[in-house]
PDB file of N, CA and C in Angstrom:
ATOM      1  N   UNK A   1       0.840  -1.173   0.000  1.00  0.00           N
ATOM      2  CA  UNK A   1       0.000   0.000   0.000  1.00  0.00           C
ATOM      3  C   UNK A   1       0.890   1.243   0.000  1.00  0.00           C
ATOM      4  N   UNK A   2       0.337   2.386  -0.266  1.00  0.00           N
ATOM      5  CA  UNK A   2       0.846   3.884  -0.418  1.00  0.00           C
ATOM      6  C   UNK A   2       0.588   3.730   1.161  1.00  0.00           C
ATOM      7  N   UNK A   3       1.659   5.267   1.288  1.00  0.00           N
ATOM      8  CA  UNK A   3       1.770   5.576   2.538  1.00  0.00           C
ATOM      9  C   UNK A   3       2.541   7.327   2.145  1.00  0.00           C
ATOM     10  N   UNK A   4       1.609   8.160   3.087  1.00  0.00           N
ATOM     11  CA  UNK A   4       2.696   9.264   2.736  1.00  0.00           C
ATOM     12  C   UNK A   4       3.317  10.039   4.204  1.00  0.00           C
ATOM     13  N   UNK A   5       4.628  10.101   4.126  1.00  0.00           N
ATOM     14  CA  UNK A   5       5.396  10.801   5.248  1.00  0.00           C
ATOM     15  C   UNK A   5       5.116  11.972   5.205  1.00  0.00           C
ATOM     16  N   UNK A   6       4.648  12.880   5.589  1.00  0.00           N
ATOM     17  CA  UNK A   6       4.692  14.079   6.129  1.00  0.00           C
ATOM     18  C   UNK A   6       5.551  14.937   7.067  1.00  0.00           C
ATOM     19  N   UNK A   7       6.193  14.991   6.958  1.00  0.00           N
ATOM     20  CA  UNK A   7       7.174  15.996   7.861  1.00  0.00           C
ATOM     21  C   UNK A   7       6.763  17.369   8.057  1.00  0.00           C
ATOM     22  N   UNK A   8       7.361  17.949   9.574  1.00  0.00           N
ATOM     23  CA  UNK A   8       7.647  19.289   9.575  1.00  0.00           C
ATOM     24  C   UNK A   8       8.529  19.943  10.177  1.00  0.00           C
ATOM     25  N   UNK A   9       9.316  20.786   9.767  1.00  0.00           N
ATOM     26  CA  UNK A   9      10.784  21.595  10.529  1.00  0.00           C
ATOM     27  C   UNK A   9      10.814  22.002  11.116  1.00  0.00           C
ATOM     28  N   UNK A  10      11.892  21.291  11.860  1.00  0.00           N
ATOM     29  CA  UNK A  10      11.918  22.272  13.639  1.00  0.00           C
ATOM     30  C   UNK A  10      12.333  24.004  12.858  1.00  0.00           C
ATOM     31  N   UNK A  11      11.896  24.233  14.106  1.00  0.00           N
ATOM     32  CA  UNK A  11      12.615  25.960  13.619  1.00  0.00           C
ATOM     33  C   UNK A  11      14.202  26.224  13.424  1.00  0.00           C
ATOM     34  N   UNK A  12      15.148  25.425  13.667  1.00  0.00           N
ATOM     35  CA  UNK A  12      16.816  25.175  13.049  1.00  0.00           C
ATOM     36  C   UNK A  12      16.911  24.355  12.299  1.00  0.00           C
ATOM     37  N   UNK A  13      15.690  23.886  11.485  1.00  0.00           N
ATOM     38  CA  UNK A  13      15.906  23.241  10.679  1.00  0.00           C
ATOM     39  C   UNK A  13      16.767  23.438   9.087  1.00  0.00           C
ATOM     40  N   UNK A  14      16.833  24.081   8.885  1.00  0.00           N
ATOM     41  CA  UNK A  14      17.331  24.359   8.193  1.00  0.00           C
ATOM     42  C   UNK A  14      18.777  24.264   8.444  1.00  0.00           C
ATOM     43  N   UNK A  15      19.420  24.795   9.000  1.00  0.00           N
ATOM     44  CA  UNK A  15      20.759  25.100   9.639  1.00  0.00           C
ATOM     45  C   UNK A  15      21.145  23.667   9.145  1.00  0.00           C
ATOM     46  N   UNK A  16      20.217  22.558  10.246  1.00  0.00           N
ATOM     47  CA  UNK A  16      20.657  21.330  10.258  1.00  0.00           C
ATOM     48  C   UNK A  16      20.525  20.552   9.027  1.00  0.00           C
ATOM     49  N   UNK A  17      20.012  20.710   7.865  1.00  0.00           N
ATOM     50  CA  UNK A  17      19.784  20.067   6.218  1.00  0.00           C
ATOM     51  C   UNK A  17      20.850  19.747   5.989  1.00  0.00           C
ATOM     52  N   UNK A  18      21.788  20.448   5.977  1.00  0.00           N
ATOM     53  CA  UNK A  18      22.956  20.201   5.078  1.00  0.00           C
ATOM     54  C   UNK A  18      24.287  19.559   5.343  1.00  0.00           C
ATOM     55  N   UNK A  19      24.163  18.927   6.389  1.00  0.00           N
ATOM     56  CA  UNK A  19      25.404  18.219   7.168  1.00  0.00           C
ATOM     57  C   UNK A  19      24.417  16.327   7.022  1.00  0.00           C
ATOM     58  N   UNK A  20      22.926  16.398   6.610  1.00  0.00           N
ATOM     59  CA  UNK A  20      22.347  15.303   6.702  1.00  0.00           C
ATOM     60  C   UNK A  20      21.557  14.890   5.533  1.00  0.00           C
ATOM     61  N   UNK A  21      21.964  15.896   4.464  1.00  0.00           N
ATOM     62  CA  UNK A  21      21.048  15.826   3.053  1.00  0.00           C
ATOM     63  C   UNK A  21      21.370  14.397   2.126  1.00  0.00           C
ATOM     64  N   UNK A  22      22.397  14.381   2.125  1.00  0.00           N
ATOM     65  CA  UNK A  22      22.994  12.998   1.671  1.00  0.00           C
ATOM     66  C   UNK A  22      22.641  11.935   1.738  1.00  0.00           C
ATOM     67  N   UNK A  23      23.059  11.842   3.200  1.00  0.00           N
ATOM     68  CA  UNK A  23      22.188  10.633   3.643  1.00  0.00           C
ATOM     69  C   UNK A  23      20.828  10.569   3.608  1.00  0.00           C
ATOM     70  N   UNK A  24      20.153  11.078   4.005  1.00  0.00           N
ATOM     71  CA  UNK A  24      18.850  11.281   3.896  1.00  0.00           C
ATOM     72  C   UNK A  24      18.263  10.705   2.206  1.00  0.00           C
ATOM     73  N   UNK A  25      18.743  11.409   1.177  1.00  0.00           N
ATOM     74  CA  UNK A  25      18.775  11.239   0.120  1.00  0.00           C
ATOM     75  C   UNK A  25      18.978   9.800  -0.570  1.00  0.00           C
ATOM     76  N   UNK A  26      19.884   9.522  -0.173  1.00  0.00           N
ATOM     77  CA  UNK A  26      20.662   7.886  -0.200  1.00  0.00           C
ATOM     78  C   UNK A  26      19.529   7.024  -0.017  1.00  0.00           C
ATOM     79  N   UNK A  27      18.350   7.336   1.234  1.00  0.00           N
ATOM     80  CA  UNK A  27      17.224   6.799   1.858  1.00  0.00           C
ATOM     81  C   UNK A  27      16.064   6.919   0.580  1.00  0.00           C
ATOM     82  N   UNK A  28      15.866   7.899   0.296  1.00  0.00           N
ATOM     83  CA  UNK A  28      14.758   8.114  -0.901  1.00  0.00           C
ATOM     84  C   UNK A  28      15.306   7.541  -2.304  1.00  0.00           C
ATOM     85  N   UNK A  29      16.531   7.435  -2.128  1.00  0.00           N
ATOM     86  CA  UNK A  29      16.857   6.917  -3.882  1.00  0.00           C
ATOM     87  C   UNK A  29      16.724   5.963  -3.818  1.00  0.00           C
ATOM     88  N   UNK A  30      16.780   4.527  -2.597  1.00  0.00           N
ATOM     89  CA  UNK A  30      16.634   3.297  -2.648  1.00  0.00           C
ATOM     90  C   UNK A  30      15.769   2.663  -2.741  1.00  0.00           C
ATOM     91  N   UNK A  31      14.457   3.673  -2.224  1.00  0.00           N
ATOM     92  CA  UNK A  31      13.199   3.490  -2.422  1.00  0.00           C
ATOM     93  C   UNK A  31      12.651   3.876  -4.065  1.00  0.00           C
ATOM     94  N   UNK A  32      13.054   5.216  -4.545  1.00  0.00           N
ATOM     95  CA  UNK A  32      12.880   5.204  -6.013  1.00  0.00           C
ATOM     96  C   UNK A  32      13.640   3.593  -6.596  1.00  0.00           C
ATOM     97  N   UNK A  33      14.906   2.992  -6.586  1.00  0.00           N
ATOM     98  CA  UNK A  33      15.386   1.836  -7.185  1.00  0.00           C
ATOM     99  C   UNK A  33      15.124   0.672  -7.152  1.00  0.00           C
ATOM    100  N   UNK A  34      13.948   0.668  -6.074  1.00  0.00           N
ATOM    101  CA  UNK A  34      13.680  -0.476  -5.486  1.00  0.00           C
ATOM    102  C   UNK A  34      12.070  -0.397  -6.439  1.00  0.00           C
ATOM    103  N   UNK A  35      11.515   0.706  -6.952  1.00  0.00           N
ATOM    104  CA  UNK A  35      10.250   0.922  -7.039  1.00  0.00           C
ATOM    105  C   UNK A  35       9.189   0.943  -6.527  1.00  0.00           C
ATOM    106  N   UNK A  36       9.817   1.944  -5.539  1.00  0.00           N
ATOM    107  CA  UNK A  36       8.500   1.608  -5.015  1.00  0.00           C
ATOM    108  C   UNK A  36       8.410   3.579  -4.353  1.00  0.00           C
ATOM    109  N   UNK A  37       8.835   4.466  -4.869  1.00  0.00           N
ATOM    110  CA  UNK A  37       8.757   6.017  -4.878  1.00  0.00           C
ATOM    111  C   UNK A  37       7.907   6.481  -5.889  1.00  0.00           C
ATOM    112  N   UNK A  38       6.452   7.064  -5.583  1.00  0.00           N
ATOM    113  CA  UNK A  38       5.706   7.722  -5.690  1.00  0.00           C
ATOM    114  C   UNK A  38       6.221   9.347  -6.418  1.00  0.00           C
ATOM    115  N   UNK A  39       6.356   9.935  -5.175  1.00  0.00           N
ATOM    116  CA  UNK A  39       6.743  11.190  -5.449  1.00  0.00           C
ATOM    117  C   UNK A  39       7.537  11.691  -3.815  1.00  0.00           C
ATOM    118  N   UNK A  40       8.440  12.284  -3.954  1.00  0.00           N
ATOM    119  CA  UNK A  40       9.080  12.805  -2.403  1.00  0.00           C
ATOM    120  C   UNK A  40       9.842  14.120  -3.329  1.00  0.00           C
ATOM    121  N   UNK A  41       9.579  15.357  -2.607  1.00  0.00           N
ATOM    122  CA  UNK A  41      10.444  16.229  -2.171  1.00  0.00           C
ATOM    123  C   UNK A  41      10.346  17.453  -1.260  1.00  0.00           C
ATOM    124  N   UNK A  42      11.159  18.835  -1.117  1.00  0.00           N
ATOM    125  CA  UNK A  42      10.730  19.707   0.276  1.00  0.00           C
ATOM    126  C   UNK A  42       9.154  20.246  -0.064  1.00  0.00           C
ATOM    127  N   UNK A  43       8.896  21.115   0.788  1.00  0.00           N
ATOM    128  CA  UNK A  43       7.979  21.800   0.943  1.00  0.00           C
ATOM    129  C   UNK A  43       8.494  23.843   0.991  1.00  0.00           C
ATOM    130  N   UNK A  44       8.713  23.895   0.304  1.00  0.00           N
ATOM    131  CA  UNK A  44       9.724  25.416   0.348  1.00  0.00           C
ATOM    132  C   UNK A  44       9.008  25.964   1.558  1.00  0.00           C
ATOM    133  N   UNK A  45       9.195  27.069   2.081  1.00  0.00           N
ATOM    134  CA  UNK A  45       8.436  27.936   3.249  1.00  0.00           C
ATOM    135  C   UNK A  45       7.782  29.469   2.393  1.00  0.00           C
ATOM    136  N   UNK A  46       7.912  29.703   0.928  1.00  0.00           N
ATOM    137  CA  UNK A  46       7.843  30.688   0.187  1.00  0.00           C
ATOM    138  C   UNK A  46       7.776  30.299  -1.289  1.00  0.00           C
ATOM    139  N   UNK A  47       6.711  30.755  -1.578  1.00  0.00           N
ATOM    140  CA  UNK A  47       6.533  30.150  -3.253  1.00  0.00           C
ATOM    141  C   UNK A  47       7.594  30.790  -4.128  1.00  0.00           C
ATOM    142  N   UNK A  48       8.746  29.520  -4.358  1.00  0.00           N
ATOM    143  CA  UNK A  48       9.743  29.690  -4.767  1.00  0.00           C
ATOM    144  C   UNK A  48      10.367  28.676  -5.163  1.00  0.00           C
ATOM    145  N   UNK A  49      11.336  28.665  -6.376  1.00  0.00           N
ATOM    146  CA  UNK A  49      12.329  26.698  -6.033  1.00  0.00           C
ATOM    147  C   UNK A  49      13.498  26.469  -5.271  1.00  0.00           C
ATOM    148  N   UNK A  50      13.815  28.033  -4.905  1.00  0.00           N
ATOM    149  CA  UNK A  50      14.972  28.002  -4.146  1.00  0.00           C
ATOM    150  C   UNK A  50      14.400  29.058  -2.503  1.00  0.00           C
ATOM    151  N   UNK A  51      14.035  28.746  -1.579  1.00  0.00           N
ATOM    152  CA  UNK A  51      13.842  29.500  -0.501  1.00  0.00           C
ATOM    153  C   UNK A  51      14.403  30.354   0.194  1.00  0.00           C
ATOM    154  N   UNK A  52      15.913  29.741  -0.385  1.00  0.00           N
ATOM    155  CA  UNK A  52      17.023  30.591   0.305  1.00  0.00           C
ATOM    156  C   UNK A  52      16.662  30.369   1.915  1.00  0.00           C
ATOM    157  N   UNK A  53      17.266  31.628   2.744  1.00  0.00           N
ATOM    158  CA  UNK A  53      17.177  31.785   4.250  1.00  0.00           C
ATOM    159  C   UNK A  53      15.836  31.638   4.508  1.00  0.00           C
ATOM    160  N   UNK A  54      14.856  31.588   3.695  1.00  0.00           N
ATOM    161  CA  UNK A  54      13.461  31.107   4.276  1.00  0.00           C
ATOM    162  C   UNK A  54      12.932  29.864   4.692  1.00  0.00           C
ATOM    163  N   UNK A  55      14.018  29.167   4.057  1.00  0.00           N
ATOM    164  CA  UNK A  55      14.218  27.734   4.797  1.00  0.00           C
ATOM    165  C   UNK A  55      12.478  27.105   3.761  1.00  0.00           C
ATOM    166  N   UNK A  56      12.351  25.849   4.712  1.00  0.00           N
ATOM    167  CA  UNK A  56      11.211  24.720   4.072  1.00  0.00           C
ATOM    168  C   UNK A  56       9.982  24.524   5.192  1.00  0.00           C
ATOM    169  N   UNK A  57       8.935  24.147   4.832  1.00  0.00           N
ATOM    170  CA  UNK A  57       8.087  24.135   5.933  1.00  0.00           C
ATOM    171  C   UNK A  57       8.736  22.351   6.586  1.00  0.00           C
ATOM    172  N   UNK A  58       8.825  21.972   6.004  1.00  0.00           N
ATOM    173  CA  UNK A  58       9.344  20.299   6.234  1.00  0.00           C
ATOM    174  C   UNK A  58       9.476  19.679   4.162  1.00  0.00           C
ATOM    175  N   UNK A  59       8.737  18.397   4.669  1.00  0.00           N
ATOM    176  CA  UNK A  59       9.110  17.777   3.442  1.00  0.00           C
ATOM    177  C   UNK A  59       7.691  16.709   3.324  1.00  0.00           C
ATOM    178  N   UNK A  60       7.808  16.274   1.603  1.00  0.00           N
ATOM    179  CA  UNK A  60       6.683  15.364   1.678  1.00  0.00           C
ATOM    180  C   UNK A  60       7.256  13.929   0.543  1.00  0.00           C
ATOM    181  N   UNK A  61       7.273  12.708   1.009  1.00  0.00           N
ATOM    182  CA  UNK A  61       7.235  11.956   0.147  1.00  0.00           C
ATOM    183  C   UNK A  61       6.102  10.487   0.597  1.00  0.00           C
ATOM    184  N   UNK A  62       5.549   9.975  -1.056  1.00  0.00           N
ATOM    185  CA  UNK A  62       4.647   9.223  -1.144  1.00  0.00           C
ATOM    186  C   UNK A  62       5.268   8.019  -1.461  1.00  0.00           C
ATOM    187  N   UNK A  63       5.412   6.692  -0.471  1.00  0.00           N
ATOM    188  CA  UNK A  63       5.852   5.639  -1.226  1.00  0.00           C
ATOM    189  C   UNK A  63       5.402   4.181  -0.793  1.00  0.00           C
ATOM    190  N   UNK A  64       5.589   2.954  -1.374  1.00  0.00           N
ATOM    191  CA  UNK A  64       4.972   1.758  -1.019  1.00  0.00           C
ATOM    192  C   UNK A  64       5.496   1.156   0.075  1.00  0.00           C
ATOM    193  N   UNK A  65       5.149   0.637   1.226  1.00  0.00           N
ATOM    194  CA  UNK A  65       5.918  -0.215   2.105  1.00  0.00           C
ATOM    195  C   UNK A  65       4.474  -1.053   2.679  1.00  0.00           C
ATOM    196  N   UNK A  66       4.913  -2.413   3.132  1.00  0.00           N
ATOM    197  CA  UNK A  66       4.078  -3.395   3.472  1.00  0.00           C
ATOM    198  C   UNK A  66       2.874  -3.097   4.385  1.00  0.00           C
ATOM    199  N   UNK A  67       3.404  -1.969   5.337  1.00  0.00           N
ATOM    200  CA  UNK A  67       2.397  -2.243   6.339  1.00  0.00           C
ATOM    201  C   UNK A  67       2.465  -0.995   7.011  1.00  0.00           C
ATOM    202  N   UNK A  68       1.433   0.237   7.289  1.00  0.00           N
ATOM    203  CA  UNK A  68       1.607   1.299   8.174  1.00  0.00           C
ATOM    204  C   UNK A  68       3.118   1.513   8.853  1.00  0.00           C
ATOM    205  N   UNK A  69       2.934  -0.233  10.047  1.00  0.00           N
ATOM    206  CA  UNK A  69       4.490  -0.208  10.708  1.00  0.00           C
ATOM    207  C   UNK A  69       5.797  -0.044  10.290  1.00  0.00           C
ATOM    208  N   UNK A  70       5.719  -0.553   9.017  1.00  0.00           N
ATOM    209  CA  UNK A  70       6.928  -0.764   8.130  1.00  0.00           C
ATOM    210  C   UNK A  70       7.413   1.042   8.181  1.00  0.00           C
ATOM    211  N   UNK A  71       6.259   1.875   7.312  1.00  0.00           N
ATOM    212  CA  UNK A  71       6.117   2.941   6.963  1.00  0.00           C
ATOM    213  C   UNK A  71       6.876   3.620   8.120  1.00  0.00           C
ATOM    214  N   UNK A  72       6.381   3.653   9.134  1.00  0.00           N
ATOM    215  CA  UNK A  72       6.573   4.233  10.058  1.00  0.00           C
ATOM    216  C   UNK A  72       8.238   4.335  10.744  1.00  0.00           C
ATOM    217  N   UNK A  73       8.783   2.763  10.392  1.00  0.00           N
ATOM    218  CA  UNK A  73       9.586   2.758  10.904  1.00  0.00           C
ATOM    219  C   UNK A  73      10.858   3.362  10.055  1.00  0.00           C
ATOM    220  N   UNK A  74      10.634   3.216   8.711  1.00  0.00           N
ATOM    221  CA  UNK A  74      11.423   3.711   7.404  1.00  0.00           C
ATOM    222  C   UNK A  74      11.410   5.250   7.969  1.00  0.00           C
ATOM    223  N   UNK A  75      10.643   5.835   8.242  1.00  0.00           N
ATOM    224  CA  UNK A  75      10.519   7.352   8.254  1.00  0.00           C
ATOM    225  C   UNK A  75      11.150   7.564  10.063  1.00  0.00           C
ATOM    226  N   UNK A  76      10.636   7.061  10.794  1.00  0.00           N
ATOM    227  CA  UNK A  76      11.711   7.489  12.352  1.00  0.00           C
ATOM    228  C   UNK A  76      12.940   7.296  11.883  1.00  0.00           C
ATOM    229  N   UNK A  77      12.903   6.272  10.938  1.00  0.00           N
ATOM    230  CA  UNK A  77      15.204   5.589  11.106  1.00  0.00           C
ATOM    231  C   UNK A  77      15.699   7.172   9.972  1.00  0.00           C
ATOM    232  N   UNK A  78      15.135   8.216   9.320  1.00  0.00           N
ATOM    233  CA  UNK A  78      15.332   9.123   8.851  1.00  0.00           C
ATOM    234  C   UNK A  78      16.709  10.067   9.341  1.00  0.00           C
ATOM    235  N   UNK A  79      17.428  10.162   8.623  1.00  0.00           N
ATOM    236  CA  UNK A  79      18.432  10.568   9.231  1.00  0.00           C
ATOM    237  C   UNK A  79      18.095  12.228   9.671  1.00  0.00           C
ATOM    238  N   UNK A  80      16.962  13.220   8.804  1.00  0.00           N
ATOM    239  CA  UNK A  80      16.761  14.119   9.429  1.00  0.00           C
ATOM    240  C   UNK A  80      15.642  14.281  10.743  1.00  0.00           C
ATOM    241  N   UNK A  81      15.374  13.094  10.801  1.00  0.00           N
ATOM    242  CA  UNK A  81      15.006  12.870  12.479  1.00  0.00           C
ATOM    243  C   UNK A  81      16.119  12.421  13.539  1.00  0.00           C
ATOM    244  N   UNK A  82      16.883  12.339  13.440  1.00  0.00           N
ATOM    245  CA  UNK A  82      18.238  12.098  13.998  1.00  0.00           C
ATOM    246  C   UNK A  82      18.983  13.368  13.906  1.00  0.00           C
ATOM    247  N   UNK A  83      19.094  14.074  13.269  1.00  0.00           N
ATOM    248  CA  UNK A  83      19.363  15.050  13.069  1.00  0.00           C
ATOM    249  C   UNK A  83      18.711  16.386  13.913  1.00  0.00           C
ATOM    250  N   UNK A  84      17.604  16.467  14.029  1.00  0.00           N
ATOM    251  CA  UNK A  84      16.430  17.321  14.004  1.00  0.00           C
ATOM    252  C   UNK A  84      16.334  17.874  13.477  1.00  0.00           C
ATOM    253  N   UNK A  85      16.102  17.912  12.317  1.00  0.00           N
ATOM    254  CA  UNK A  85      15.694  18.839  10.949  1.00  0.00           C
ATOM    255  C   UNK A  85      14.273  18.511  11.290  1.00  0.00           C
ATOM    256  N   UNK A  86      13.776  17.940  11.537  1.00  0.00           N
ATOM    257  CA  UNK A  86      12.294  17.447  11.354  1.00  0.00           C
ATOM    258  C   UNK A  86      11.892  17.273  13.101  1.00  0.00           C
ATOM    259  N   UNK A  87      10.813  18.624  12.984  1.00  0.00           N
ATOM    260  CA  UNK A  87      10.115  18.680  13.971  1.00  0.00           C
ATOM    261  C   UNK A  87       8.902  17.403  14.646  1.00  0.00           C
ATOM    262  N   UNK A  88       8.647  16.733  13.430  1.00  0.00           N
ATOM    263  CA  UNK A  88       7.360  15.890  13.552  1.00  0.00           C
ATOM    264  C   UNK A  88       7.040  15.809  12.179  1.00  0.00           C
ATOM    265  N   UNK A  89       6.592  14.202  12.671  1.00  0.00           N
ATOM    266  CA  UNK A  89       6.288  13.507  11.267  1.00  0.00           C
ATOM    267  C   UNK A  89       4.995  12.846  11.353  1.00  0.00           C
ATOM    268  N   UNK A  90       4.430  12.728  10.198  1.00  0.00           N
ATOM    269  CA  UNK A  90       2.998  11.919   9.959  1.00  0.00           C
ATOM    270  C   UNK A  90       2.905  10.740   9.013  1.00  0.00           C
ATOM    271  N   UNK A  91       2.557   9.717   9.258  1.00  0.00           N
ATOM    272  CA  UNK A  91       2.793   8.977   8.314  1.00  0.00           C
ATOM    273  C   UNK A  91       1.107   8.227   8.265  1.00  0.00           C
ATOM    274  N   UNK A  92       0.726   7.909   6.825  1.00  0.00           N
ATOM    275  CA  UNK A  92      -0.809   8.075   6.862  1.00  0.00           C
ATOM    276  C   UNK A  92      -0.722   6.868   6.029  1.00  0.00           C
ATOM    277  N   UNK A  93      -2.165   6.275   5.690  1.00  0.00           N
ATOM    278  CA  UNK A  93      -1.975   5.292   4.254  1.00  0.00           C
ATOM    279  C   UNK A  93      -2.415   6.357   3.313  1.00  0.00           C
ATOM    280  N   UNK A  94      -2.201   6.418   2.133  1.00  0.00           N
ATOM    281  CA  UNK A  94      -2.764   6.523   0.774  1.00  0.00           C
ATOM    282  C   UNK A  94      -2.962   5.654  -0.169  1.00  0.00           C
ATOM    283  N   UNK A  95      -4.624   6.072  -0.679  1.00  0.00           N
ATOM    284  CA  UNK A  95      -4.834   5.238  -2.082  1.00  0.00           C
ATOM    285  C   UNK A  95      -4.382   6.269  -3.549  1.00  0.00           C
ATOM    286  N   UNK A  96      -3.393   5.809  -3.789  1.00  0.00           N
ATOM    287  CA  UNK A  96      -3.375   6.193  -5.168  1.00  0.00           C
ATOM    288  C   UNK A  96      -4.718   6.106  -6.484  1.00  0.00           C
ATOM    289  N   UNK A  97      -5.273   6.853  -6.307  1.00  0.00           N
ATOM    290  CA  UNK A  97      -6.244   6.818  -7.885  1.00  0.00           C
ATOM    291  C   UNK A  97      -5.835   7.474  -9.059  1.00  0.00           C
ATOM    292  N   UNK A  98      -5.372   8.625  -9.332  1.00  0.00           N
ATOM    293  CA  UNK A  98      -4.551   9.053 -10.580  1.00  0.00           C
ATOM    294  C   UNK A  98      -3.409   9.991 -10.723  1.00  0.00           C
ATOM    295  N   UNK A  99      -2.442   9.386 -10.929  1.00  0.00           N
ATOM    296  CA  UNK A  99      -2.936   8.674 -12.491  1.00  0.00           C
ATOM    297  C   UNK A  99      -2.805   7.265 -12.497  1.00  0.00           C
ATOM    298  N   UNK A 100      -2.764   6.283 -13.335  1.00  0.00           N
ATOM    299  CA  UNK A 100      -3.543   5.031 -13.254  1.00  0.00           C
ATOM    300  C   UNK A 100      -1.828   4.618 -13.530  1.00  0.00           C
TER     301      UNK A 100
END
């Protein structure tokens, strides 16, 4: 089943992105290679593609894993939750309906 992570940034979040982007990244590409990535990326804080010092509200990605728990646990082991880039996270099911 779909499942989508929801994140949101602590208020130093930003600061903290960039010492943990990598890794973090490393996490979402394995899931795109594996097939099973939907769609994942930030959430700017300012309608923009680059936010600059305005930093991101958090982040959003949509992807397949077996079971809520699974979901859940993929997204705590997050390296920007280890980090604290990420104030709080949501992780929900989704049904994909379109596109087909």
């Amino acid at each position: 089943m779909w499942y989508v992570i929801y994140s949101r940034d602590a208020e130093d979040g930003l600061a903290r992105r960039p010492g943990v982007r990598e890794a973090h990244l490393e996490r979402v590409r394995e899931l795109q290679d594996q097939g099973r990535l939907l769609v994942a990326g930030p959430r700017p804080a300012i309608d923009a593609p680059d936010p600059g010092p305005a930093g991101f509200h958090g982040s959003l990605i949509v992807a397949r894993f077996d079971s809520l728990d699974d979901a859940r646990a993929w997204a705590d082991a997050d390296p920007y939750v280890a980090a604290g880039v990420y104030a709080d996270v949501e992780v929900t099911p989704f049904i994909r309906v379109l596109p087909k």
